[in-house]
PDB file of N, CA and C in Angstrom:
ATOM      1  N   UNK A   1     -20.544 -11.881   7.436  1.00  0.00           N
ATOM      2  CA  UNK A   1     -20.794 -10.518   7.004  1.00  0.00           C
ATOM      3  C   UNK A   1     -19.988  -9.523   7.824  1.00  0.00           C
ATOM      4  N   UNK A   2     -19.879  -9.765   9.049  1.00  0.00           N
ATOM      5  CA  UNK A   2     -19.233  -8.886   9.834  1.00  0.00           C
ATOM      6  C   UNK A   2     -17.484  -8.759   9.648  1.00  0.00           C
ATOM      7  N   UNK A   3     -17.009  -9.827   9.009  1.00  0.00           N
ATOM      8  CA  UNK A   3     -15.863 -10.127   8.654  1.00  0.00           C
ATOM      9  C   UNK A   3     -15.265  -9.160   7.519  1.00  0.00           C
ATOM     10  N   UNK A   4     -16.327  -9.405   6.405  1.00  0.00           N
ATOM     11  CA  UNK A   4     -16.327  -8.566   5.110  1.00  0.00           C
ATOM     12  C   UNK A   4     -16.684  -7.088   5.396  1.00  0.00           C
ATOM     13  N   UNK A   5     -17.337  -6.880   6.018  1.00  0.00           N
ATOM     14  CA  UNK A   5     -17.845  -5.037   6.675  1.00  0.00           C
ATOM     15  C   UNK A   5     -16.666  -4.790   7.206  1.00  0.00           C
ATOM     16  N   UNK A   6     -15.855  -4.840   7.199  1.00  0.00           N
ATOM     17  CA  UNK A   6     -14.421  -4.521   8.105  1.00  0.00           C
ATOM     18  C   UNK A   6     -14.008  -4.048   6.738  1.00  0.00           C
ATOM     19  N   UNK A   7     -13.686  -4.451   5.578  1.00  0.00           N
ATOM     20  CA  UNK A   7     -13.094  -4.057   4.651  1.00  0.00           C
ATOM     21  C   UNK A   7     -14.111  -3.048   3.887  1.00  0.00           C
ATOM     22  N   UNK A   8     -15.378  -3.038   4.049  1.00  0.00           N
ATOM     23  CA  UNK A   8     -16.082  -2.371   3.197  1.00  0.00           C
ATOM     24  C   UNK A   8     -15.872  -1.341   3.440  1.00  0.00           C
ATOM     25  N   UNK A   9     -16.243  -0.850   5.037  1.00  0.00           N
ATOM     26  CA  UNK A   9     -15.701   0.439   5.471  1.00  0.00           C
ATOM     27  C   UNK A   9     -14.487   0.899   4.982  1.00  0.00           C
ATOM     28  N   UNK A  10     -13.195   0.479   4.486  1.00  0.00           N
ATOM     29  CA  UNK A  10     -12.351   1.091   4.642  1.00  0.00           C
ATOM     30  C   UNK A  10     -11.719   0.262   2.906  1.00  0.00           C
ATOM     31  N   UNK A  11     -12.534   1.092   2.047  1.00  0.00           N
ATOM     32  CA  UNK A  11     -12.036   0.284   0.541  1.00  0.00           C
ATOM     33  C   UNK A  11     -10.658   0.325   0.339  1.00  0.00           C
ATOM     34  N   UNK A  12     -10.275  -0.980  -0.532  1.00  0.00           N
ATOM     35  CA  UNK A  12      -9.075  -1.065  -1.349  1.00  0.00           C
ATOM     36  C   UNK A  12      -9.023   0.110  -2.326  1.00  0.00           C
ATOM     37  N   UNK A  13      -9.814   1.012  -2.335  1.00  0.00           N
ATOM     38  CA  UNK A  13      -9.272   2.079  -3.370  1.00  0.00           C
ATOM     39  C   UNK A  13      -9.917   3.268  -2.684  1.00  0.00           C
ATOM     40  N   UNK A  14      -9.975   4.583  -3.124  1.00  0.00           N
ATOM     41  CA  UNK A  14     -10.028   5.846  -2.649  1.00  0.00           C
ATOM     42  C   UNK A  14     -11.331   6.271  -3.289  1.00  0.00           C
ATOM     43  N   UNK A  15     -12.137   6.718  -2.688  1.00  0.00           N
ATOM     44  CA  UNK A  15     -13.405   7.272  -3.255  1.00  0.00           C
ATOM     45  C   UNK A  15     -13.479   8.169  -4.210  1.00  0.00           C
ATOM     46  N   UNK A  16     -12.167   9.009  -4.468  1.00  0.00           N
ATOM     47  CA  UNK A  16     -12.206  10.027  -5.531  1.00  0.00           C
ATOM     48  C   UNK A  16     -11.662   9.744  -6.647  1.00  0.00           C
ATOM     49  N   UNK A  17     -11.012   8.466  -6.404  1.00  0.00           N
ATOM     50  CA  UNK A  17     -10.445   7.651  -7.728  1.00  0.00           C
ATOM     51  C   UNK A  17     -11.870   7.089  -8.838  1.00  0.00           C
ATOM     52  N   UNK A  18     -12.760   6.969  -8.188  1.00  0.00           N
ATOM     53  CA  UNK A  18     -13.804   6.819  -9.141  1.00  0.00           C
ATOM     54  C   UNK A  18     -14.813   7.710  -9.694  1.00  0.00           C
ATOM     55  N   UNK A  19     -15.149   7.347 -10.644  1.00  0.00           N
ATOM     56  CA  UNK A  19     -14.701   9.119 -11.766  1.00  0.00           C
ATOM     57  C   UNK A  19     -16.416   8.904 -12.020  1.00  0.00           C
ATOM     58  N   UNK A  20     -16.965   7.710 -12.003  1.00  0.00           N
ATOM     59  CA  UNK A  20     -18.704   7.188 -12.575  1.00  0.00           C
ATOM     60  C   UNK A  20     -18.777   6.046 -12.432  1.00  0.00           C
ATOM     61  N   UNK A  21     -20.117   5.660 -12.595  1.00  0.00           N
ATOM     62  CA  UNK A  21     -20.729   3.995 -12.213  1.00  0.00           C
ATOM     63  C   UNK A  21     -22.309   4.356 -12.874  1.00  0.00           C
ATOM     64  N   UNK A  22     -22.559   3.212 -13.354  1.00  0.00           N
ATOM     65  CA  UNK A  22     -23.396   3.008 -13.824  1.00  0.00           C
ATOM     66  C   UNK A  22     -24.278   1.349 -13.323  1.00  0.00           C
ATOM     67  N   UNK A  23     -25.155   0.827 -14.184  1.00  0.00           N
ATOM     68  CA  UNK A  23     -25.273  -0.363 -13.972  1.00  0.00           C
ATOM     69  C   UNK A  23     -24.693  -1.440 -14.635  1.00  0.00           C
ATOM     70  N   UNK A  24     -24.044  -1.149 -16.043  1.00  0.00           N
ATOM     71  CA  UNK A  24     -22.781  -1.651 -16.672  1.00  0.00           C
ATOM     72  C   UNK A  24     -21.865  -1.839 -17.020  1.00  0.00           C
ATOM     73  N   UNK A  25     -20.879  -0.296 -16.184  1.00  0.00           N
ATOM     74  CA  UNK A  25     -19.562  -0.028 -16.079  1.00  0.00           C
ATOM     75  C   UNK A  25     -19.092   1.081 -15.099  1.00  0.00           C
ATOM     76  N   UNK A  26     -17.951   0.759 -14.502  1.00  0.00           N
ATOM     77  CA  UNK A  26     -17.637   1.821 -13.810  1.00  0.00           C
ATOM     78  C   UNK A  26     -16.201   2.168 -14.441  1.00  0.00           C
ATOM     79  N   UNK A  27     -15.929   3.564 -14.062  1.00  0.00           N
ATOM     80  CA  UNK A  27     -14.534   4.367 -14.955  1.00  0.00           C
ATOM     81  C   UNK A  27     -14.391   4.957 -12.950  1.00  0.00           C
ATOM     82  N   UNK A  28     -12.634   4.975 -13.731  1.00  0.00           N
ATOM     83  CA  UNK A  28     -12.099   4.848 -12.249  1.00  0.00           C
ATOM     84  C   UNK A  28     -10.421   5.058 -12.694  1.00  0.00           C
ATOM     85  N   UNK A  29     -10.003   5.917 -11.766  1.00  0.00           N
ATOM     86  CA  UNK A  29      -8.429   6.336 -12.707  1.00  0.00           C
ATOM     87  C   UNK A  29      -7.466   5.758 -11.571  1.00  0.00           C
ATOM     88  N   UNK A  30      -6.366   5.522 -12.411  1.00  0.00           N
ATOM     89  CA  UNK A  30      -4.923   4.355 -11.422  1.00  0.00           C
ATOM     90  C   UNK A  30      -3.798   5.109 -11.480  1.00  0.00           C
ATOM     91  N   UNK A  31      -2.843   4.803 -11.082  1.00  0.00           N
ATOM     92  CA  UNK A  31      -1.432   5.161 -11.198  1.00  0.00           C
ATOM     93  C   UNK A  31      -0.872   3.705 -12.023  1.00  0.00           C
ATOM     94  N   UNK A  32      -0.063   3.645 -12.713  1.00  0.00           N
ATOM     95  CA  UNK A  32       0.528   2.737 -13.207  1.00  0.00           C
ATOM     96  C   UNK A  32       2.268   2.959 -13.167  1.00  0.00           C
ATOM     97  N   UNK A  33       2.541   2.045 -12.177  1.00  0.00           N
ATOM     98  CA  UNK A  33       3.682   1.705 -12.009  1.00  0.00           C
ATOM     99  C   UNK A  33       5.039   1.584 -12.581  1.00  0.00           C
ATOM    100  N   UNK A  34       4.453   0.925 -13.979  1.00  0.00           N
ATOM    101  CA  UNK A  34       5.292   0.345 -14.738  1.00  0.00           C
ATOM    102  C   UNK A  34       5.368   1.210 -15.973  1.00  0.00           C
ATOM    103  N   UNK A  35       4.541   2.687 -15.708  1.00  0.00           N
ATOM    104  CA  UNK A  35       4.919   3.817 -16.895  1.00  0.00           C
ATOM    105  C   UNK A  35       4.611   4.657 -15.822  1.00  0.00           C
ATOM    106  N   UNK A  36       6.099   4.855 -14.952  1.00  0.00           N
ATOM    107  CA  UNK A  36       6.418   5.818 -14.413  1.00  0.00           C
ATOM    108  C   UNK A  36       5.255   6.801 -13.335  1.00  0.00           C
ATOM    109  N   UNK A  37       4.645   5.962 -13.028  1.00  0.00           N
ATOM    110  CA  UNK A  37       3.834   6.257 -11.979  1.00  0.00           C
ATOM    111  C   UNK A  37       2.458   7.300 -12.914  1.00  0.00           C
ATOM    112  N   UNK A  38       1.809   7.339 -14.107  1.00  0.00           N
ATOM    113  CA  UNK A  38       1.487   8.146 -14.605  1.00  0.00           C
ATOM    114  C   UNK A  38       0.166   7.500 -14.645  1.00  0.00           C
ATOM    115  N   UNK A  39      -0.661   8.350 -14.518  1.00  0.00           N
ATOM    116  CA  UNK A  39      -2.100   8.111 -14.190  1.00  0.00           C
ATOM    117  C   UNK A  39      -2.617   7.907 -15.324  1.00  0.00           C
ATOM    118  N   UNK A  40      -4.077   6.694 -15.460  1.00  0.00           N
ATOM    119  CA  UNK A  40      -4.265   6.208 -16.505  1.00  0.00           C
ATOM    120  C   UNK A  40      -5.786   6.129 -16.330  1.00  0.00           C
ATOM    121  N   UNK A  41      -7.012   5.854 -17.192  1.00  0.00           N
ATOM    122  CA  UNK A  41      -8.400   6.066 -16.590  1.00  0.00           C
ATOM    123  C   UNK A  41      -8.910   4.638 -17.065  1.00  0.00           C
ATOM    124  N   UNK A  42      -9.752   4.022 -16.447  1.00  0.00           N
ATOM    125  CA  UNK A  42      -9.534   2.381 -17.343  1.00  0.00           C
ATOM    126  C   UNK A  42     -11.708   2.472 -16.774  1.00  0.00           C
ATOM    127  N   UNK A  43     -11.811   1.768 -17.797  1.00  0.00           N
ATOM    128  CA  UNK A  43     -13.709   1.279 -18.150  1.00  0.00           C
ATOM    129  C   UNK A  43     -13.620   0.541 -17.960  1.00  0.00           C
ATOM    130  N   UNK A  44     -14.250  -0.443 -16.708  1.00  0.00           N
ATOM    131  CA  UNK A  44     -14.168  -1.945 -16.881  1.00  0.00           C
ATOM    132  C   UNK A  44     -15.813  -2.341 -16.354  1.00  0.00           C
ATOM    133  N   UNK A  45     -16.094  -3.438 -16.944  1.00  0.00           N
ATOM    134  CA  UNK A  45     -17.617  -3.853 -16.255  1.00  0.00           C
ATOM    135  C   UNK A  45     -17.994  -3.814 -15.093  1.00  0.00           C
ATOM    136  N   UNK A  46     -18.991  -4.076 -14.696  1.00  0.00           N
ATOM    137  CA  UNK A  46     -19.639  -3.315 -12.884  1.00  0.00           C
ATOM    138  C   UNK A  46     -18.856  -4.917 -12.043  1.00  0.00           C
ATOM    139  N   UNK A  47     -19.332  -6.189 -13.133  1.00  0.00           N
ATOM    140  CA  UNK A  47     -19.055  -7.574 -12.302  1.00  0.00           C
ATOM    141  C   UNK A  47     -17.334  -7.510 -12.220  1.00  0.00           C
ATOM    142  N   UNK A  48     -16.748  -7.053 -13.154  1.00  0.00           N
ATOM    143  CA  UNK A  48     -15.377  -7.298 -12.827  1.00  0.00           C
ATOM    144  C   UNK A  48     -14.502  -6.255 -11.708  1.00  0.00           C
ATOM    145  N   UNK A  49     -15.348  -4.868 -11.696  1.00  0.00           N
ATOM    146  CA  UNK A  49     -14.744  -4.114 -11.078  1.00  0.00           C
ATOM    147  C   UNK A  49     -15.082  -4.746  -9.754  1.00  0.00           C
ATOM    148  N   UNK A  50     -15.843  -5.390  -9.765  1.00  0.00           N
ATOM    149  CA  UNK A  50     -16.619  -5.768  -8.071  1.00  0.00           C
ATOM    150  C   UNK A  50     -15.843  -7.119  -7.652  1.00  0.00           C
ATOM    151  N   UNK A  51     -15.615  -7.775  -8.620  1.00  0.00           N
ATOM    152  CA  UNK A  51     -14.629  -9.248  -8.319  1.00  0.00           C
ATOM    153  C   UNK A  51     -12.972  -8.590  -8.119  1.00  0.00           C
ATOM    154  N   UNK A  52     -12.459  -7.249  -8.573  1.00  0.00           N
ATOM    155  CA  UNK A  52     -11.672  -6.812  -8.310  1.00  0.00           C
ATOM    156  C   UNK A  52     -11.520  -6.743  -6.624  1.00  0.00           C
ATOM    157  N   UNK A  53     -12.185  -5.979  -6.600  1.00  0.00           N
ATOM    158  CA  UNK A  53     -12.598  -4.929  -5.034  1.00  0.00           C
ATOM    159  C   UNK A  53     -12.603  -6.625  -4.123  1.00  0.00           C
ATOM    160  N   UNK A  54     -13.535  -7.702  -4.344  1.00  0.00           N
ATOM    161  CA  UNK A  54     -13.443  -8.987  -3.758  1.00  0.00           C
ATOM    162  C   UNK A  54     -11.961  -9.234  -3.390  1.00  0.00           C
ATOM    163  N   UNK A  55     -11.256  -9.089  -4.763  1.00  0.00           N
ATOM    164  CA  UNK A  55     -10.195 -10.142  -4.347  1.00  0.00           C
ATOM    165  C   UNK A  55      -9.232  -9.761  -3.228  1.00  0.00           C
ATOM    166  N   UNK A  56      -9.306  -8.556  -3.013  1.00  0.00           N
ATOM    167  CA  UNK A  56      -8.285  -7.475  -1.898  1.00  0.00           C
ATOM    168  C   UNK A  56      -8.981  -8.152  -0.702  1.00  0.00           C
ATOM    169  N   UNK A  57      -9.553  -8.539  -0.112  1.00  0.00           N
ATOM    170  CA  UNK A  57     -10.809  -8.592   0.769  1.00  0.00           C
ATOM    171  C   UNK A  57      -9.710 -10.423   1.498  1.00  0.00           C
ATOM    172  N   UNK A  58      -8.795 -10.131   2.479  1.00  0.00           N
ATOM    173  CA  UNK A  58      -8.069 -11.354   2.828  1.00  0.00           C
ATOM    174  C   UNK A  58      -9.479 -12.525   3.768  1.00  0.00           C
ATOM    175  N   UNK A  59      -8.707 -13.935   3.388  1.00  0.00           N
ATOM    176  CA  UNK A  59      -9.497 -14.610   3.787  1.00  0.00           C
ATOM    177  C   UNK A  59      -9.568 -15.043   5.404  1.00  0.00           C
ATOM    178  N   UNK A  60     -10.447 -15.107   6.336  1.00  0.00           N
ATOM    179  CA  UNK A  60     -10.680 -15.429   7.363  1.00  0.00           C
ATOM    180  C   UNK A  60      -9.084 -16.221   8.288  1.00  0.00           C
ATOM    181  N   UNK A  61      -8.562 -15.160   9.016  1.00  0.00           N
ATOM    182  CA  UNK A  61      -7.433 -15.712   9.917  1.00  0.00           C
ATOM    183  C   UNK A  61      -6.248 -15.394   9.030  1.00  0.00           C
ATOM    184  N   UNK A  62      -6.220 -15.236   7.502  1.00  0.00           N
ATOM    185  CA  UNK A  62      -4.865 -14.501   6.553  1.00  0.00           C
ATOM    186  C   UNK A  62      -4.607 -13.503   6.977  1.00  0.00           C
ATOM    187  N   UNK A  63      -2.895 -12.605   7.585  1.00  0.00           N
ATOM    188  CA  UNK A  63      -2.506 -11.583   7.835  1.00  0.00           C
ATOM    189  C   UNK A  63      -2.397 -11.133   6.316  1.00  0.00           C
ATOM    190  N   UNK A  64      -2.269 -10.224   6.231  1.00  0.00           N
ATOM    191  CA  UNK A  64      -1.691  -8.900   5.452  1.00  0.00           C
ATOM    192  C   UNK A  64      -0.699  -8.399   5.082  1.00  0.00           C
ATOM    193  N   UNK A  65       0.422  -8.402   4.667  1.00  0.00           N
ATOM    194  CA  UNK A  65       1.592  -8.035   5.121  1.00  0.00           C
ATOM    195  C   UNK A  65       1.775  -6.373   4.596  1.00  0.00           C
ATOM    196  N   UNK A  66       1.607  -5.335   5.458  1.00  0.00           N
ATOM    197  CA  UNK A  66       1.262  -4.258   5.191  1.00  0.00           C
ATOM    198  C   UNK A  66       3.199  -3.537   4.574  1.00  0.00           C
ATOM    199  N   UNK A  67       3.787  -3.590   5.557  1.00  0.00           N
ATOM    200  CA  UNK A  67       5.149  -3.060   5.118  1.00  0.00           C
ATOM    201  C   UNK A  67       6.142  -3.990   5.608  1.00  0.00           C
ATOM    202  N   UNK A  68       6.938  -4.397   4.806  1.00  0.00           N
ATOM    203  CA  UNK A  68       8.011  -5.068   4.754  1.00  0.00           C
ATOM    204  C   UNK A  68       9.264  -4.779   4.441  1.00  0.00           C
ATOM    205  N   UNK A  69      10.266  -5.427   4.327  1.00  0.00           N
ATOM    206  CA  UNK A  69      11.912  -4.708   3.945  1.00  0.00           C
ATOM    207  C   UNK A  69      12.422  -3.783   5.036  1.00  0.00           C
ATOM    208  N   UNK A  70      12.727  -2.563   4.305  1.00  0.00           N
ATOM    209  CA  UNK A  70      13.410  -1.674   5.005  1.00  0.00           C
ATOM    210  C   UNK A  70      12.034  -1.033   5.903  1.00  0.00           C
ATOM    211  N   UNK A  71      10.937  -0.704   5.527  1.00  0.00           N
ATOM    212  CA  UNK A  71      10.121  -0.410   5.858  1.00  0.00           C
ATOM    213  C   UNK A  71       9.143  -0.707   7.094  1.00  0.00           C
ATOM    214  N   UNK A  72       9.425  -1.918   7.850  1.00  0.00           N
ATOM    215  CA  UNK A  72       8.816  -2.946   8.245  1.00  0.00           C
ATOM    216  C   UNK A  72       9.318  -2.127   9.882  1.00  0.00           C
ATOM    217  N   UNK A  73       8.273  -2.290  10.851  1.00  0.00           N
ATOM    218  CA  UNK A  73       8.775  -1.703  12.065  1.00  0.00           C
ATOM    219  C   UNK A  73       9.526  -2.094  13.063  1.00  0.00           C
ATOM    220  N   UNK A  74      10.226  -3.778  12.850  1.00  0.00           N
ATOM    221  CA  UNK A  74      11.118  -4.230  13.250  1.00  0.00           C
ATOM    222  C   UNK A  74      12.416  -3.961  12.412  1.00  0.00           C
ATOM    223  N   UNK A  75      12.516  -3.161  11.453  1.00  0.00           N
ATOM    224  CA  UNK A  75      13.464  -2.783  11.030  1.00  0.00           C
ATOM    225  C   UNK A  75      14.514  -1.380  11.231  1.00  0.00           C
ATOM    226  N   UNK A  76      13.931  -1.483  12.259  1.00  0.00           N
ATOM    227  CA  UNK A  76      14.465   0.681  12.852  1.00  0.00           C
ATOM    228  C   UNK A  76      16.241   0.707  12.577  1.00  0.00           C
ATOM    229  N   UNK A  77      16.574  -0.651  13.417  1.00  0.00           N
ATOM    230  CA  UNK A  77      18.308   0.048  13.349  1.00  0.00           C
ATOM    231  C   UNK A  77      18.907  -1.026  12.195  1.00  0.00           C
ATOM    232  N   UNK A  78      18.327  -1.883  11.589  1.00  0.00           N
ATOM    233  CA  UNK A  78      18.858  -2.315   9.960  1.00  0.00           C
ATOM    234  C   UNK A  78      18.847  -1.090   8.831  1.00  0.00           C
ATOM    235  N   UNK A  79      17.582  -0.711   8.938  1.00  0.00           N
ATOM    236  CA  UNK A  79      17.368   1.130   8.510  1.00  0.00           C
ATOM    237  C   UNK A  79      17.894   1.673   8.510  1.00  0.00           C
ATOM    238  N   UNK A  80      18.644   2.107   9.942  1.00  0.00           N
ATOM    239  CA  UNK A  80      19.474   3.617   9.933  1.00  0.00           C
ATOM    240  C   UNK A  80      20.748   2.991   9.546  1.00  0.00           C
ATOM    241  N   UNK A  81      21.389   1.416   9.608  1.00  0.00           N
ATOM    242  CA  UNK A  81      22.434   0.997   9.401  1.00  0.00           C
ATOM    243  C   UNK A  81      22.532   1.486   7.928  1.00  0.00           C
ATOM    244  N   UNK A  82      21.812   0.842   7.290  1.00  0.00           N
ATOM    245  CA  UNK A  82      21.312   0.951   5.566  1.00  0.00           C
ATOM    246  C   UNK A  82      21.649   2.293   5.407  1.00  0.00           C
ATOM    247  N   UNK A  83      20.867   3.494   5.782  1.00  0.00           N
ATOM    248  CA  UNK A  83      20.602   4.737   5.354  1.00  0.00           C
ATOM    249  C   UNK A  83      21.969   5.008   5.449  1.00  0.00           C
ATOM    250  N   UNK A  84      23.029   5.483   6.623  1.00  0.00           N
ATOM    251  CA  UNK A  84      24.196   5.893   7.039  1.00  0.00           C
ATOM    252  C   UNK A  84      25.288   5.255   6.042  1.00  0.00           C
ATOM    253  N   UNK A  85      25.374   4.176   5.603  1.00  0.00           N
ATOM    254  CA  UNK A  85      25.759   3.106   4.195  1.00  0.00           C
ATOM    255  C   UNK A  85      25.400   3.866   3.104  1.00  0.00           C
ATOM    256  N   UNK A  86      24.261   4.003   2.869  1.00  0.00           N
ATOM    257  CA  UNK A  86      24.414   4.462   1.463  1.00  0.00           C
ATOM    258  C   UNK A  86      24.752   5.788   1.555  1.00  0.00           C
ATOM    259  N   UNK A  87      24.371   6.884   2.561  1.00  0.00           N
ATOM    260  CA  UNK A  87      24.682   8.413   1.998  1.00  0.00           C
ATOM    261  C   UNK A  87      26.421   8.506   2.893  1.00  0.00           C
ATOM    262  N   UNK A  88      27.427   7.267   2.890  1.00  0.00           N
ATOM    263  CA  UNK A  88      28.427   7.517   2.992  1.00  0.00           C
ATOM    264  C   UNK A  88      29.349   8.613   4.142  1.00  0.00           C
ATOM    265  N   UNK A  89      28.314   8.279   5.127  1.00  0.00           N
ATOM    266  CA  UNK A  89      28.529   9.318   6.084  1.00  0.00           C
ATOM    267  C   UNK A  89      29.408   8.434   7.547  1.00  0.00           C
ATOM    268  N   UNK A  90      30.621   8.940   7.623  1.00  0.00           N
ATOM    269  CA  UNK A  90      31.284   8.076   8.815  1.00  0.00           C
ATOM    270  C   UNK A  90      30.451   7.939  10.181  1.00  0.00           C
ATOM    271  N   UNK A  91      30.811   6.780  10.590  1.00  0.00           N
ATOM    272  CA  UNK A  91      29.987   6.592  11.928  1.00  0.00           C
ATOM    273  C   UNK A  91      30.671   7.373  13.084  1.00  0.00           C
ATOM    274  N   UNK A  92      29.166   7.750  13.924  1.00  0.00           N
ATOM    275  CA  UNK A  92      29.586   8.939  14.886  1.00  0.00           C
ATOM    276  C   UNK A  92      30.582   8.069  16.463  1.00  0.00           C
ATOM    277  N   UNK A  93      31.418   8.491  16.533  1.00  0.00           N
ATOM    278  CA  UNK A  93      31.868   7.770  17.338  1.00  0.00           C
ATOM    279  C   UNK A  93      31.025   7.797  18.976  1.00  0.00           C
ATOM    280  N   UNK A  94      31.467   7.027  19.554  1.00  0.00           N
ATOM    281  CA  UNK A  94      30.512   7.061  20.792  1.00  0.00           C
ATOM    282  C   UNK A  94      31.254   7.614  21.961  1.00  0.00           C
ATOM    283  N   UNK A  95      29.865   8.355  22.616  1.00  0.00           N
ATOM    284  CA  UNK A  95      30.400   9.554  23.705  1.00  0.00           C
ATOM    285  C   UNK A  95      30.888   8.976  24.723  1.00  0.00           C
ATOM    286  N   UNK A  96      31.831   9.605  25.615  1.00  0.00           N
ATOM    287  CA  UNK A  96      32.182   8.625  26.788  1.00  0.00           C
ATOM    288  C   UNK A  96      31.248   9.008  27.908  1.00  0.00           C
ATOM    289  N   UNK A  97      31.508   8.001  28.881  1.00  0.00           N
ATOM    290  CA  UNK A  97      31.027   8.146  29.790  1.00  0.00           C
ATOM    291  C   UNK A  97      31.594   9.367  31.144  1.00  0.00           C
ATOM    292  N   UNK A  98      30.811  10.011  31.093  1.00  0.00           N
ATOM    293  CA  UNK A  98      30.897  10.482  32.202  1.00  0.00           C
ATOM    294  C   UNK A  98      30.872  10.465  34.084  1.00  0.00           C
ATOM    295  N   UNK A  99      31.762  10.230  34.569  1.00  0.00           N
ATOM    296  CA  UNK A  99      31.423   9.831  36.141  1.00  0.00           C
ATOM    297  C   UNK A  99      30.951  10.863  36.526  1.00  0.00           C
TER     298      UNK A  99
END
């Protein structure tokens, strides 16, 4: 239980995303990805919305992989390599040293 209370506190979804609940359905609005990020309102049963919310819930000793790619915090100077690459900007040459 104490495992699962770690996630309860801190839901896979946003509290204001859910719009009502009942004892046989809850309505609850998304972003959808795959039509341009445009918000959509979906009815689904109380058991499925709840086996939803389950499945986010990683299993005992499974990491997470929160950000990855370019994003990832071992990625700082692949990043700025990347970024400076694409917006085509010459590299700054390096200062000399001063005695």
């Amino acid at each position: 239980m104490g495992y699962i209370a770690r996630y309860i506190r801190r839901l896979p979804m946003a509290d204001y995303r859910i719009l009502g609940f009942d004892s046989d359905i809850v309505r609850f609005i998304y972003n959808d990805k795959r039509d341009e990020n445009k918000i959509h309102e979906a009815t689904v049963p109380t058991a499925e919305f709840i086996q939803r919310l389950i499945d986010q819930i990683p299993y005992r000793y499974q990491r997470v992989v929160r950000y990855f790619g370019l994003l990832a915090p071992r990625a700082g100077t692949i990043r700025y390599k990347a970024f400076v690459r694409r917006l085509c900007i010459p590299r700054p040459r390096r200062a000399r040293r001063i005695r």
